[in-house]
C-alpha atoms as a PDB file:
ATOM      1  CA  UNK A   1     -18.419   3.219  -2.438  1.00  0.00           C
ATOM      2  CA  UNK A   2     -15.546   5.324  -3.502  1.00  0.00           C
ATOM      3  CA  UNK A   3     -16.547   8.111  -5.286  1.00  0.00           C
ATOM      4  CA  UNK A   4     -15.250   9.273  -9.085  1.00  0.00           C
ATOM      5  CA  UNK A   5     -11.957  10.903  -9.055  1.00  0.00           C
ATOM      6  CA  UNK A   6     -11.336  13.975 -10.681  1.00  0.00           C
ATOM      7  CA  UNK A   7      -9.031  16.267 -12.104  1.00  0.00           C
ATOM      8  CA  UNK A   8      -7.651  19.628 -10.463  1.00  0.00           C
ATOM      9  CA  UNK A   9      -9.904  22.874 -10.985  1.00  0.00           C
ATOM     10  CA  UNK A  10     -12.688  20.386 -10.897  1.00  0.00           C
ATOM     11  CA  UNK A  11     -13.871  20.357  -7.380  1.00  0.00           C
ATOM     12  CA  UNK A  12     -17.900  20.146  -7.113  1.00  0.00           C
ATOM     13  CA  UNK A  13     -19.425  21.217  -4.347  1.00  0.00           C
ATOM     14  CA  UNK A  14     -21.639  18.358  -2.881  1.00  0.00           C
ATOM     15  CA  UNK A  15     -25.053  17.723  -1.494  1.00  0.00           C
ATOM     16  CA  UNK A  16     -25.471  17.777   2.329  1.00  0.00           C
ATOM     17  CA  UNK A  17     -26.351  13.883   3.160  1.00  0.00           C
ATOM     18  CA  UNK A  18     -28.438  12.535   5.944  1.00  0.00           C
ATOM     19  CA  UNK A  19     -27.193  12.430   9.470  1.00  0.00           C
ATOM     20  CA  UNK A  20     -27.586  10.545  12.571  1.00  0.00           C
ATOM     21  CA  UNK A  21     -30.792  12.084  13.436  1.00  0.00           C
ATOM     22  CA  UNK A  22     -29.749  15.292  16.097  1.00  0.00           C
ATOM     23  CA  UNK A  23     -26.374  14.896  15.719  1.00  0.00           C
ATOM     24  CA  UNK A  24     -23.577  16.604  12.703  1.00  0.00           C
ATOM     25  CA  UNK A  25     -22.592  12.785  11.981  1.00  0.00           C
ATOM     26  CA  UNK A  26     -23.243  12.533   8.273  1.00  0.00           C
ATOM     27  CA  UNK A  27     -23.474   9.140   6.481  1.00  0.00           C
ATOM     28  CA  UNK A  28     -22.406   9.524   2.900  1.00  0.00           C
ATOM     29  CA  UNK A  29     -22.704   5.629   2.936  1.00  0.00           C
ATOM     30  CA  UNK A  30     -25.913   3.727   4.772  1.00  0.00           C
ATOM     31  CA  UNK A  31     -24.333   0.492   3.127  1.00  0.00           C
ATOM     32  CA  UNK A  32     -21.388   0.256   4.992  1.00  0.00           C
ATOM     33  CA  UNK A  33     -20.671  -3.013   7.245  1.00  0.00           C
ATOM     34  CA  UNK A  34     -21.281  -2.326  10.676  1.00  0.00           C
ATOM     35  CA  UNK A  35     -19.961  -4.086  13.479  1.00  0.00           C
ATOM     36  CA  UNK A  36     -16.665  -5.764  11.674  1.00  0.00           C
ATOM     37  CA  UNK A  37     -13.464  -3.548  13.000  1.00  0.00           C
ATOM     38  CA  UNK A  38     -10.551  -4.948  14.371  1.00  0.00           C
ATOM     39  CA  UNK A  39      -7.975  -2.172  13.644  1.00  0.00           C
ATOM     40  CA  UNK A  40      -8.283   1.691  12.948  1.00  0.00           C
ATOM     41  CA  UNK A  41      -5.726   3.706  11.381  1.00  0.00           C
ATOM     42  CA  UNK A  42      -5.437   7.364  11.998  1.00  0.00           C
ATOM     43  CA  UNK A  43      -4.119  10.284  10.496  1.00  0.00           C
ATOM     44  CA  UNK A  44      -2.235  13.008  12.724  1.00  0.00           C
ATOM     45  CA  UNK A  45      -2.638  16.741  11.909  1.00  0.00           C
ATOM     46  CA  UNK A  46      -5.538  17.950  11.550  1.00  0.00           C
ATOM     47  CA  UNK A  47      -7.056  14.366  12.906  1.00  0.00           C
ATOM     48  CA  UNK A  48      -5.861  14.258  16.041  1.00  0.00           C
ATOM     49  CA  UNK A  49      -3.177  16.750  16.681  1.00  0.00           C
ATOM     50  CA  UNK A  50      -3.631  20.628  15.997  1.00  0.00           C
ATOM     51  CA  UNK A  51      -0.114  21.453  16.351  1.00  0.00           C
ATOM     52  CA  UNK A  52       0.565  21.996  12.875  1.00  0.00           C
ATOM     53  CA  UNK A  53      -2.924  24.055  12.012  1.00  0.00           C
ATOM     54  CA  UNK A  54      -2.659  26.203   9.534  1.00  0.00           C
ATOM     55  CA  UNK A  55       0.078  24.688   7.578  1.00  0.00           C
ATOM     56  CA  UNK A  56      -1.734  25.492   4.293  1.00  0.00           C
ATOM     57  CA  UNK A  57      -1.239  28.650   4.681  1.00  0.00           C
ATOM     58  CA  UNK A  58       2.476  28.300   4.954  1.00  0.00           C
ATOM     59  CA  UNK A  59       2.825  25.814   2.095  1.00  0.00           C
ATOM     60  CA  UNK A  60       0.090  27.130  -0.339  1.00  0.00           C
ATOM     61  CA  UNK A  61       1.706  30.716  -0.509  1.00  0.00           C
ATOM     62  CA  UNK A  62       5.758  29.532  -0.327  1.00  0.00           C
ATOM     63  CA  UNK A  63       4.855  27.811  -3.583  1.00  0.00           C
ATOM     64  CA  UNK A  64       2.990  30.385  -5.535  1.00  0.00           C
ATOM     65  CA  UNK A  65       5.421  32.641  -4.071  1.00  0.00           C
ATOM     66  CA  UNK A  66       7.868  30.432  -6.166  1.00  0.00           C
ATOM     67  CA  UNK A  67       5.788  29.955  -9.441  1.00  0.00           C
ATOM     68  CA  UNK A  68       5.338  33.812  -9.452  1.00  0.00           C
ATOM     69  CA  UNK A  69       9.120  34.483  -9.395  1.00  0.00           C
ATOM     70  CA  UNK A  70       9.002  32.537 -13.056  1.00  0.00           C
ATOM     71  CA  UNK A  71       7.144  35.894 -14.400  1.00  0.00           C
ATOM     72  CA  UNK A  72       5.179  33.321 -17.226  1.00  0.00           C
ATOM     73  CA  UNK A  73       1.880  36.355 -16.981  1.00  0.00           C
ATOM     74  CA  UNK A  74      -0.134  33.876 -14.837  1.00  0.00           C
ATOM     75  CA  UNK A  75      -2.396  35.516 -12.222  1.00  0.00           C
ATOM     76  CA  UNK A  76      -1.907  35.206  -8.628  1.00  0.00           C
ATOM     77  CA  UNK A  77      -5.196  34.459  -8.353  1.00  0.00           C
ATOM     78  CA  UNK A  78      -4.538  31.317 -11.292  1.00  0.00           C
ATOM     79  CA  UNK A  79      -1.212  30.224  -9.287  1.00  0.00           C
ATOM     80  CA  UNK A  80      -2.917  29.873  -6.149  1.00  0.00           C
ATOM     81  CA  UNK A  81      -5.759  28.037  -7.873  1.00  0.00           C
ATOM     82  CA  UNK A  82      -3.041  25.319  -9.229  1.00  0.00           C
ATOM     83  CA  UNK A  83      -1.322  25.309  -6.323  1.00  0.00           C
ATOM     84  CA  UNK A  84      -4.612  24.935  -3.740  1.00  0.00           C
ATOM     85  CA  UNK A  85      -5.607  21.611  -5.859  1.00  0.00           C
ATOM     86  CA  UNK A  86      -2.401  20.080  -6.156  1.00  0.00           C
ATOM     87  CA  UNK A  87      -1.436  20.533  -2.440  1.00  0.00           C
ATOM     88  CA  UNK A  88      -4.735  19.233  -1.450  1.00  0.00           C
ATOM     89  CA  UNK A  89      -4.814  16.339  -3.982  1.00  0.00           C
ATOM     90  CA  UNK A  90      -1.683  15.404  -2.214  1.00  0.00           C
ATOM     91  CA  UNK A  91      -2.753  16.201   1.163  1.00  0.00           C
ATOM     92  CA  UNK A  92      -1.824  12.674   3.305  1.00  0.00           C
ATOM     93  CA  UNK A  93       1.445  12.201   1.327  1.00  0.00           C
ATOM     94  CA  UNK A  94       4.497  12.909   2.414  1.00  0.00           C
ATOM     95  CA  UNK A  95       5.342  16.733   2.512  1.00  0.00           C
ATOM     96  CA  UNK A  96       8.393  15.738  -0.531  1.00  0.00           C
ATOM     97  CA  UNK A  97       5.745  15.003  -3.094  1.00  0.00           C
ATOM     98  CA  UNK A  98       4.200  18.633  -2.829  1.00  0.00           C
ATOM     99  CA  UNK A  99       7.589  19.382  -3.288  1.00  0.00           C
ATOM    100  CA  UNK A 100       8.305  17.382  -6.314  1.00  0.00           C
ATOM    101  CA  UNK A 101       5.426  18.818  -8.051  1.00  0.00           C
ATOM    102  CA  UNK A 102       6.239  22.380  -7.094  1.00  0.00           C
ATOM    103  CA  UNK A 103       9.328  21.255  -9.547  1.00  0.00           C
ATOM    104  CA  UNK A 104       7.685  19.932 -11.928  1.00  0.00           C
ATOM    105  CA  UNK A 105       5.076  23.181 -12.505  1.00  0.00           C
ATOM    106  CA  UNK A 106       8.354  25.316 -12.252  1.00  0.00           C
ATOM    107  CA  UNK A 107      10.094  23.129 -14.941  1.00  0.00           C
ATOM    108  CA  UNK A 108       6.575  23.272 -17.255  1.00  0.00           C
ATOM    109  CA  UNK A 109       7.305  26.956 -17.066  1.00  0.00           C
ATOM    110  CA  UNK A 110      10.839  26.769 -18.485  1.00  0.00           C
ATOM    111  CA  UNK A 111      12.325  27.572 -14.585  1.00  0.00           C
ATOM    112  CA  UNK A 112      15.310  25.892 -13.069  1.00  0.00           C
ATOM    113  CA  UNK A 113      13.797  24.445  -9.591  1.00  0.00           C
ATOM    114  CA  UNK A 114      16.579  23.173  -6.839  1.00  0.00           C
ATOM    115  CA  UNK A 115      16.577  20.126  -5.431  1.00  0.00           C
ATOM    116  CA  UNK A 116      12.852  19.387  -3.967  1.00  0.00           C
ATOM    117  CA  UNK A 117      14.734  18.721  -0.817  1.00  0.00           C
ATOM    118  CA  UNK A 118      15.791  22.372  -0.323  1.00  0.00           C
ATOM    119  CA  UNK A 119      12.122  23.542  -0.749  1.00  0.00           C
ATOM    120  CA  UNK A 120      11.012  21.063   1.653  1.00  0.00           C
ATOM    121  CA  UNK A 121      13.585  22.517   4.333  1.00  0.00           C
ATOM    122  CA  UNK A 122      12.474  26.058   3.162  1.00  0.00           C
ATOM    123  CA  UNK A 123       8.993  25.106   3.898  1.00  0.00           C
ATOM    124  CA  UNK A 124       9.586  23.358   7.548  1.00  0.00           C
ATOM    125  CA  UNK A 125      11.358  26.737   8.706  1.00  0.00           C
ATOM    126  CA  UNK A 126       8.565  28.498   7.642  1.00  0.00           C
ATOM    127  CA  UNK A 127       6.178  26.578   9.141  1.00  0.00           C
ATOM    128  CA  UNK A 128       8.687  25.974  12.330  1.00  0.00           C
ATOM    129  CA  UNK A 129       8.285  30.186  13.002  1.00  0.00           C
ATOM    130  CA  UNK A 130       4.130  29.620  12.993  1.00  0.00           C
ATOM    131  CA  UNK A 131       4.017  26.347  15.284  1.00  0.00           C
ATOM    132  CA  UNK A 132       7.060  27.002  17.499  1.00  0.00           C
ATOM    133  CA  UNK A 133       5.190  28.801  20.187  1.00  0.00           C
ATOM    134  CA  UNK A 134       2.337  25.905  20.299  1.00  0.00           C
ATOM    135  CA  UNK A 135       4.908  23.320  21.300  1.00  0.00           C
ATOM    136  CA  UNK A 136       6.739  25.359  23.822  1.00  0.00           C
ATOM    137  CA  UNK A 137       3.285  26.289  25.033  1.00  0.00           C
ATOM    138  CA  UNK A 138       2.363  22.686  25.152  1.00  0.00           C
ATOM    139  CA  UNK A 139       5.810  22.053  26.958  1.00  0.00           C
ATOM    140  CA  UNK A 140       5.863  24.881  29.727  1.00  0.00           C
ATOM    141  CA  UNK A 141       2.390  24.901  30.462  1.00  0.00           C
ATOM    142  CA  UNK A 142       0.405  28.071  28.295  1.00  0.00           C
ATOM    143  CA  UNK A 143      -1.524  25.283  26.289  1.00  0.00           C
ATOM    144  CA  UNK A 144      -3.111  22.637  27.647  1.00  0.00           C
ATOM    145  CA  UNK A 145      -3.079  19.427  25.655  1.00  0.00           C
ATOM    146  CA  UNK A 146      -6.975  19.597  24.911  1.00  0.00           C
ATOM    147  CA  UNK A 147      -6.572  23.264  23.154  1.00  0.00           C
ATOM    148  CA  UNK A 148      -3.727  21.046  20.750  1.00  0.00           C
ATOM    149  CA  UNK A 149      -6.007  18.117  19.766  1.00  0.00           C
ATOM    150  CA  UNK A 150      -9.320  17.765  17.673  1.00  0.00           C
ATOM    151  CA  UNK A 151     -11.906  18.026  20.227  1.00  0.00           C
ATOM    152  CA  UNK A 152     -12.993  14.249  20.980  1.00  0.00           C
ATOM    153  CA  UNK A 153      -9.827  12.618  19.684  1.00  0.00           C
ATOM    154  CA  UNK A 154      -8.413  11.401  22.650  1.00  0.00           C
ATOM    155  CA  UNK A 155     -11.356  10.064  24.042  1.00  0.00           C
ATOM    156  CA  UNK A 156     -12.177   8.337  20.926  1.00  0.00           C
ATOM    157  CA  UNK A 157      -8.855   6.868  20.926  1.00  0.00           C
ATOM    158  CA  UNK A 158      -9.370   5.750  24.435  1.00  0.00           C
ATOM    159  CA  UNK A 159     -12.850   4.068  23.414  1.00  0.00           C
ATOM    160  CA  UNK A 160     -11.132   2.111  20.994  1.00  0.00           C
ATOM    161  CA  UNK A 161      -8.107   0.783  22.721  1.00  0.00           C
ATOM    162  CA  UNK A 162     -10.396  -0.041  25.440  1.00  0.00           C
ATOM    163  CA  UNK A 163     -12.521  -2.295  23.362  1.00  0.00           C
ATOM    164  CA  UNK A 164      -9.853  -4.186  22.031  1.00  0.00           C
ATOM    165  CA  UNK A 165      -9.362  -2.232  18.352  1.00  0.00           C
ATOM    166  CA  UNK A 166      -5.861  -2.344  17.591  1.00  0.00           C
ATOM    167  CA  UNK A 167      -4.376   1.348  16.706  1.00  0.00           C
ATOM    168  CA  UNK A 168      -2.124   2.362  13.990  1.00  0.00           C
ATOM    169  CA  UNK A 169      -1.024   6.344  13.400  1.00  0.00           C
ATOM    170  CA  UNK A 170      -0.236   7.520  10.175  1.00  0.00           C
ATOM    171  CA  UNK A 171       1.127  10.720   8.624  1.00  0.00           C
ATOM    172  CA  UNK A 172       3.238  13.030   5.667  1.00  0.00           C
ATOM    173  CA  UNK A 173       4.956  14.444   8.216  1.00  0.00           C
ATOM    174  CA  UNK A 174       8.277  13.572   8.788  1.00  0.00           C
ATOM    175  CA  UNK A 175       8.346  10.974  11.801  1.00  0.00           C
ATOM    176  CA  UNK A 176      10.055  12.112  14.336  1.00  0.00           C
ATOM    177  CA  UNK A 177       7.568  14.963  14.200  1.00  0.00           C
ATOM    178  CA  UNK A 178       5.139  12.905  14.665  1.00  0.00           C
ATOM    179  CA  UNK A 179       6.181  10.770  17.244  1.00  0.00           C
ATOM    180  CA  UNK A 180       7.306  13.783  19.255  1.00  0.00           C
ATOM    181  CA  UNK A 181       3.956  15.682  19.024  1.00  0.00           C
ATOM    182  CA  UNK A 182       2.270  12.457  19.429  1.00  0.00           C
ATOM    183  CA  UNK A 183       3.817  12.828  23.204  1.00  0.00           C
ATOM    184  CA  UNK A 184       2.808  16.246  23.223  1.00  0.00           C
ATOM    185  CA  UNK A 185      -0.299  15.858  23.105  1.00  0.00           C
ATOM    186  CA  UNK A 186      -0.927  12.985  24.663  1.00  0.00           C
ATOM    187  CA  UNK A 187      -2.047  10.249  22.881  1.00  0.00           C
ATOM    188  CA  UNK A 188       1.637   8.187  21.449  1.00  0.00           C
ATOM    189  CA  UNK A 189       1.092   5.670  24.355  1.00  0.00           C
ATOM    190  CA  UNK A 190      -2.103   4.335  22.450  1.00  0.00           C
ATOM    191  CA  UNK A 191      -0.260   3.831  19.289  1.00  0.00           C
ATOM    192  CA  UNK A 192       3.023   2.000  21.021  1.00  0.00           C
ATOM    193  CA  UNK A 193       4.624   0.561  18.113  1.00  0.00           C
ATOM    194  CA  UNK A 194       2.622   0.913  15.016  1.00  0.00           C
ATOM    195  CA  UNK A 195       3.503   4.995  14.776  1.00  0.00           C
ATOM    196  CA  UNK A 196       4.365   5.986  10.937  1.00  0.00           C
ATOM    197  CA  UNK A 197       5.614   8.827   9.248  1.00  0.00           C
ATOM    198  CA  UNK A 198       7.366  10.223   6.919  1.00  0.00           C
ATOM    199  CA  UNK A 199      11.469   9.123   6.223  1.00  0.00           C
ATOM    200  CA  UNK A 200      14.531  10.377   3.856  1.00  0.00           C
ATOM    201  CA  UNK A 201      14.086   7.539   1.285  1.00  0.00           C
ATOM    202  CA  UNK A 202      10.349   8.600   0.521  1.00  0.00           C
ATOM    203  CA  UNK A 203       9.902   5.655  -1.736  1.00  0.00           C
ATOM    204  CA  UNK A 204       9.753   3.579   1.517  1.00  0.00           C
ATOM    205  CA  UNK A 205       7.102   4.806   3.200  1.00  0.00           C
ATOM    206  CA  UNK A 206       3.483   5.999   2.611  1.00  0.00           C
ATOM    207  CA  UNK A 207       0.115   5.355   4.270  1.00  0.00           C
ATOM    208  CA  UNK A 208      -1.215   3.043   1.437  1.00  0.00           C
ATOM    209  CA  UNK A 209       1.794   0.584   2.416  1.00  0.00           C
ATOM    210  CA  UNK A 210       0.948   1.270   5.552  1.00  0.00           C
ATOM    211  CA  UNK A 211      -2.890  -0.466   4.660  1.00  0.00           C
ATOM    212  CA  UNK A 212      -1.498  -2.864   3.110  1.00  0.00           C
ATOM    213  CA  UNK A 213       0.797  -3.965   6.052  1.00  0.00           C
ATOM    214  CA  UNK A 214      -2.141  -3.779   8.206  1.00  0.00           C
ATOM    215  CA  UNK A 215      -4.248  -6.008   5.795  1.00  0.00           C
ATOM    216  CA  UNK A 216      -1.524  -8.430   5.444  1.00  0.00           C
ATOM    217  CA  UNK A 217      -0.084  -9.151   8.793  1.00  0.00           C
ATOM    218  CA  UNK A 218      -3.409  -9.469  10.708  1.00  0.00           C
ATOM    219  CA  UNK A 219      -5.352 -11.169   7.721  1.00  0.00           C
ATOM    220  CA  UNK A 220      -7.930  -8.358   7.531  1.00  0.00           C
ATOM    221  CA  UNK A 221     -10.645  -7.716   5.186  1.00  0.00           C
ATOM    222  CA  UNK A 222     -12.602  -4.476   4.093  1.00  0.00           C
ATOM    223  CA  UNK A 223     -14.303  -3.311   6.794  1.00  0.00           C
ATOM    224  CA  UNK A 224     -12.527  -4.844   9.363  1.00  0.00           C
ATOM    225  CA  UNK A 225     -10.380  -1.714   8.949  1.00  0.00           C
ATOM    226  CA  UNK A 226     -11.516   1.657   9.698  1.00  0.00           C
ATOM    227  CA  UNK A 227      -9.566   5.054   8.626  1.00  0.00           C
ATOM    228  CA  UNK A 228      -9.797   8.182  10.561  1.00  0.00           C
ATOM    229  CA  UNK A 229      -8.536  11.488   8.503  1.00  0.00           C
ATOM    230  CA  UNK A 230      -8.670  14.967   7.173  1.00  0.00           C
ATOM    231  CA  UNK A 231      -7.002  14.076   4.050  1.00  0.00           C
ATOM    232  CA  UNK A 232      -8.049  13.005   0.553  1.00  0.00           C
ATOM    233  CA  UNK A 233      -5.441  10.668  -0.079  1.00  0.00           C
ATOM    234  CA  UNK A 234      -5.861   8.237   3.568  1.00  0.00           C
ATOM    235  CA  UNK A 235      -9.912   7.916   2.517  1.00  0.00           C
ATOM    236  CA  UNK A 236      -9.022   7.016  -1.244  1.00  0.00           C
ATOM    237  CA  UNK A 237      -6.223   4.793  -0.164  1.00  0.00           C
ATOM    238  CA  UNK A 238      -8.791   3.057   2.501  1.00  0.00           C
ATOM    239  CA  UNK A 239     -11.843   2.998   0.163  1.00  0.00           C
ATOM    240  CA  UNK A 240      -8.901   1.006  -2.428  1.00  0.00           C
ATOM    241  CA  UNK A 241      -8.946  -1.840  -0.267  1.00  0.00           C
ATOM    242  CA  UNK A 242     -12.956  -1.609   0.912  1.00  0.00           C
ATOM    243  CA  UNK A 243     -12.393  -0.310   4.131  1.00  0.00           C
ATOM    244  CA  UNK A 244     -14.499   2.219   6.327  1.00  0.00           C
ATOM    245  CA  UNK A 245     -13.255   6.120   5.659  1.00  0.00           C
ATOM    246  CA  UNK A 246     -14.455   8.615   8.571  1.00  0.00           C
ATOM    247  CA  UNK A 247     -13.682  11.821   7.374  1.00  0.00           C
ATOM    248  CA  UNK A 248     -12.817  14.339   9.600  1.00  0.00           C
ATOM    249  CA  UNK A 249     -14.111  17.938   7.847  1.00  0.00           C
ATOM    250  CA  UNK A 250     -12.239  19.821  11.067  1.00  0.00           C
ATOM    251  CA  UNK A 251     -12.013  23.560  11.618  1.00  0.00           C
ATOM    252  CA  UNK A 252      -9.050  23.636  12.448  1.00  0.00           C
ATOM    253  CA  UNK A 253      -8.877  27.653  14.043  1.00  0.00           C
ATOM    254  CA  UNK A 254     -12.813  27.223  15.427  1.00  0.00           C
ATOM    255  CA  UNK A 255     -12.028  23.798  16.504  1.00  0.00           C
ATOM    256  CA  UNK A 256     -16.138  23.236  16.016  1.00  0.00           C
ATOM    257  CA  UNK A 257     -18.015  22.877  13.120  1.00  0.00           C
ATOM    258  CA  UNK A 258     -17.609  21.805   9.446  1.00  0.00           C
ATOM    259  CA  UNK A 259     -15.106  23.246   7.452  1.00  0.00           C
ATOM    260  CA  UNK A 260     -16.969  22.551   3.844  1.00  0.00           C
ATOM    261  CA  UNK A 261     -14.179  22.991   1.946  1.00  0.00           C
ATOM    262  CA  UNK A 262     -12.371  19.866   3.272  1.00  0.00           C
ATOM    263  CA  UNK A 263     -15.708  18.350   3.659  1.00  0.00           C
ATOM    264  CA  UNK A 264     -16.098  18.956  -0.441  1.00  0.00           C
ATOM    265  CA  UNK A 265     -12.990  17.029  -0.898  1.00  0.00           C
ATOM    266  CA  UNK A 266     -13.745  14.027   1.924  1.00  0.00           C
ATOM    267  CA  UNK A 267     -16.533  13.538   0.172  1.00  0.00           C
ATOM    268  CA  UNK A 268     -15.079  13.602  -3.038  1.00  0.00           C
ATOM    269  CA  UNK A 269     -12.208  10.682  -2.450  1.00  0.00           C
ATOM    270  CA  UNK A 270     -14.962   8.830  -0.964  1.00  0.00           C
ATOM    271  CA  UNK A 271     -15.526   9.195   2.831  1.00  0.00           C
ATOM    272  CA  UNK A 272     -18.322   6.639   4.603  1.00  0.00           C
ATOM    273  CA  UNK A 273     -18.691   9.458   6.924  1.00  0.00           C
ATOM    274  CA  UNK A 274     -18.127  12.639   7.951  1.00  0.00           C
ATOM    275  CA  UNK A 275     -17.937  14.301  11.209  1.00  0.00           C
ATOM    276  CA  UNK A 276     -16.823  18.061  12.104  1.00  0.00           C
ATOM    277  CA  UNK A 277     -14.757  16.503  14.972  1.00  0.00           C
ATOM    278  CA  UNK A 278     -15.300  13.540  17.747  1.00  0.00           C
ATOM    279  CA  UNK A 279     -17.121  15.437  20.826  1.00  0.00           C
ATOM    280  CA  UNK A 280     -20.008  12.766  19.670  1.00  0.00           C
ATOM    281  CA  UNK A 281     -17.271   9.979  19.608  1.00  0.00           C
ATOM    282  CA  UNK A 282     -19.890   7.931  21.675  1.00  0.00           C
ATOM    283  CA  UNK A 283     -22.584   8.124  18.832  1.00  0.00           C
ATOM    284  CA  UNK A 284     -20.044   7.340  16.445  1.00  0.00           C
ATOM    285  CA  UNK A 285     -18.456   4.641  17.884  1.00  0.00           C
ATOM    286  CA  UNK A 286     -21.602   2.834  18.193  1.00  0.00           C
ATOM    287  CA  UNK A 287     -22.707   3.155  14.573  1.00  0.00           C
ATOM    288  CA  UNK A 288     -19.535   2.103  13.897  1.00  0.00           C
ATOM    289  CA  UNK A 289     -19.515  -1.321  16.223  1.00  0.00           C
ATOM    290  CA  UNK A 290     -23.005  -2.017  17.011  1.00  0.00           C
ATOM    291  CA  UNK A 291     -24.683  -3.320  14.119  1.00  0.00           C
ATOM    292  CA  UNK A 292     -27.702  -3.978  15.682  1.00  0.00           C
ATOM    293  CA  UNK A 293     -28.431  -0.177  16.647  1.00  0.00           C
ATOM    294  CA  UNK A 294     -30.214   1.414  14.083  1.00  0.00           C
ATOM    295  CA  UNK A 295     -30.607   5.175  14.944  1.00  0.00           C
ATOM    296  CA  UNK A 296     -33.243   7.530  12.923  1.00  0.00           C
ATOM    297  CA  UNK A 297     -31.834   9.357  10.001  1.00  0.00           C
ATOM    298  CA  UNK A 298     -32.258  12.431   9.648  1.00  0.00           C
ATOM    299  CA  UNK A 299     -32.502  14.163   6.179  1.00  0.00           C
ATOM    300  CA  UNK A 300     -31.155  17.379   5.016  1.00  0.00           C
ATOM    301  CA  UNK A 301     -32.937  20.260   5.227  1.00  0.00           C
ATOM    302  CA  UNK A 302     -30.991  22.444   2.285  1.00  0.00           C
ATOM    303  CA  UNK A 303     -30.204  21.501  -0.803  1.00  0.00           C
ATOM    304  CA  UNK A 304     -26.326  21.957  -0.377  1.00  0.00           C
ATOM    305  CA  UNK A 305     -23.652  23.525   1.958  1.00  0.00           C
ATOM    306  CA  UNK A 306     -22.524  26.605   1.534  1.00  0.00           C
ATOM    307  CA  UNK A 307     -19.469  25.971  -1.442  1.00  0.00           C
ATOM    308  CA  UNK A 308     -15.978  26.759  -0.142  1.00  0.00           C
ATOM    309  CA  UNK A 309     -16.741  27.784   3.065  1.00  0.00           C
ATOM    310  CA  UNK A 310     -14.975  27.735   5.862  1.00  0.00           C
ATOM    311  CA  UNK A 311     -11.553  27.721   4.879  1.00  0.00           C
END
């Protein structure tokens, strides 16, 4: 039940729906088939790992930053605007596409852009000098992995593998990135062999081919498939194909609660469900597999959430 898709600057702020009853599990989707998966693909950042939180507000600013140079009268406050929808339209992609369409705004506005590569390098320094001191924390001991993963993750992970669901990890970022922090945080050795990210010749990779390898190679259908992320672009690609999309509305810095303006946009490319994080990874998982439990619903109390909040 995928819903409309819309155009950037056109982000509506949606309804609260009803939730497990006592819990911040909210089903966007009662008519989803219960009790059919056999494989669940994740996303990484911002799913799982918290390594690389916050890297919106590297990207977002490096391209306005860009755009601005070009002098065309626009407002900072109108570049960011752009920039915030495009980046998040494209959030699940790999990092080159932002990239690309950084070019392509810049060339709209008669500028020269470089090679999208060179921005892309720009932007992984930048972000590099924010998440550095995470991974040596990780490495030497300062973090724990718990303070680098979305609360409940792990143990949802472990659920799964445990009851036979067979795991596949998906990301934008570039792969051995994600196979590295996948170690660091402790969760690569439930993913052995079906880890995916992003590679040079962009063309060749992305999550919906991903999906559709999945689907292919294991004879899967719809729900037998479950997606787990915090970007717009895993749910649409998982609601393509009729699978089940639990969105993950994370606070990233709180690491708690909703964060409604990725919630706005979960709902928006058409997420089943939607959870803050997975400390209820127990409830989940069971509305998820048992199809004979049928917990009380709760309905919401206020009209909406509040809009953009959270961010």
């Amino acid at each position: 039940m995928a819903q409309d898709q819309f155009t950037e600057n056109e982000f509506p702020d949606y309804a609260v729906g009803p939730k497990l009853s006592g819990l911040d599990i909210e089903v966007r989707n009662p008519d989803i088939q219960r009790g059919a998966m056999r494989f669940a693909l994740f996303d990484f950042d911002g799913t799982i790992s918290l390594i690389r939180a916050g890297w919106q507000d590297v990207m977002i600013p490096m391209l306005v930053e860009k755009l601005a140079a070009l002098d065309t009268g626009e407002s900072e406050e109108e570049l960011y605007a752009l920039v915030e929808d495009f980046v998040v339209m494209l959030t699940g992609k790999q990092t080159i596409y932002q990239m690309m369409r950084l070019a392509e705004e810049m060339e709209k506005r008669g500028g020269e852009p470089e090679d999208p590569v060179t921005y892309k390098r720009e932007y992984l320094r930048r972000l590099w000098e924010r998440i550095e001191g995470r991974i040596e924390g990780v490495e030497d001991g300062t973090y724990t992995q718990e303070q680098m993963r979305v609360p409940g993750s792990l143990e949802l992970v472990e659920s799964l593998a445990e009851q036979g669901v067979q795991l596949y990890l998906a990301s934008g970022t570039d792969i051995e990135y994600v196979q590295r922090e996948a170690e660091l945080v402790g969760v690569a050795e439930y993913f052995e062999g079906h880890i995916y990210g992003a590679v040079d010749k962009y063309e060749n990779f992305s999550k919906k081919m991903v999906i559709e390898q999945i689907l292919s190679e294991n004879d899967l259908h719809g729900p037998e498939l479950v997606a787990f992320g915090d970007g717009y672009v895993e749910i649409l690609n998982i609601k393509e194909v009729g699978g089940v999309a639990v969105g993950a509305a994370t606070d990233e810095y709180k690491r708690a609660g909703i964060n409604h303006w990725k919630r706005n946009r979960l709902v928006q490319a058409g997420a089943d469900i939607i959870v803050p994080e997975f400390r209820r990874h127990r409830e989940l998982l069971k509305y998820l597999t048992d199809a004979t439990w049928q917990p009380e619903i709760s309905q919401p109390t206020t009209a909406k959430e509040q809009p953009n909040g959270g961010r």
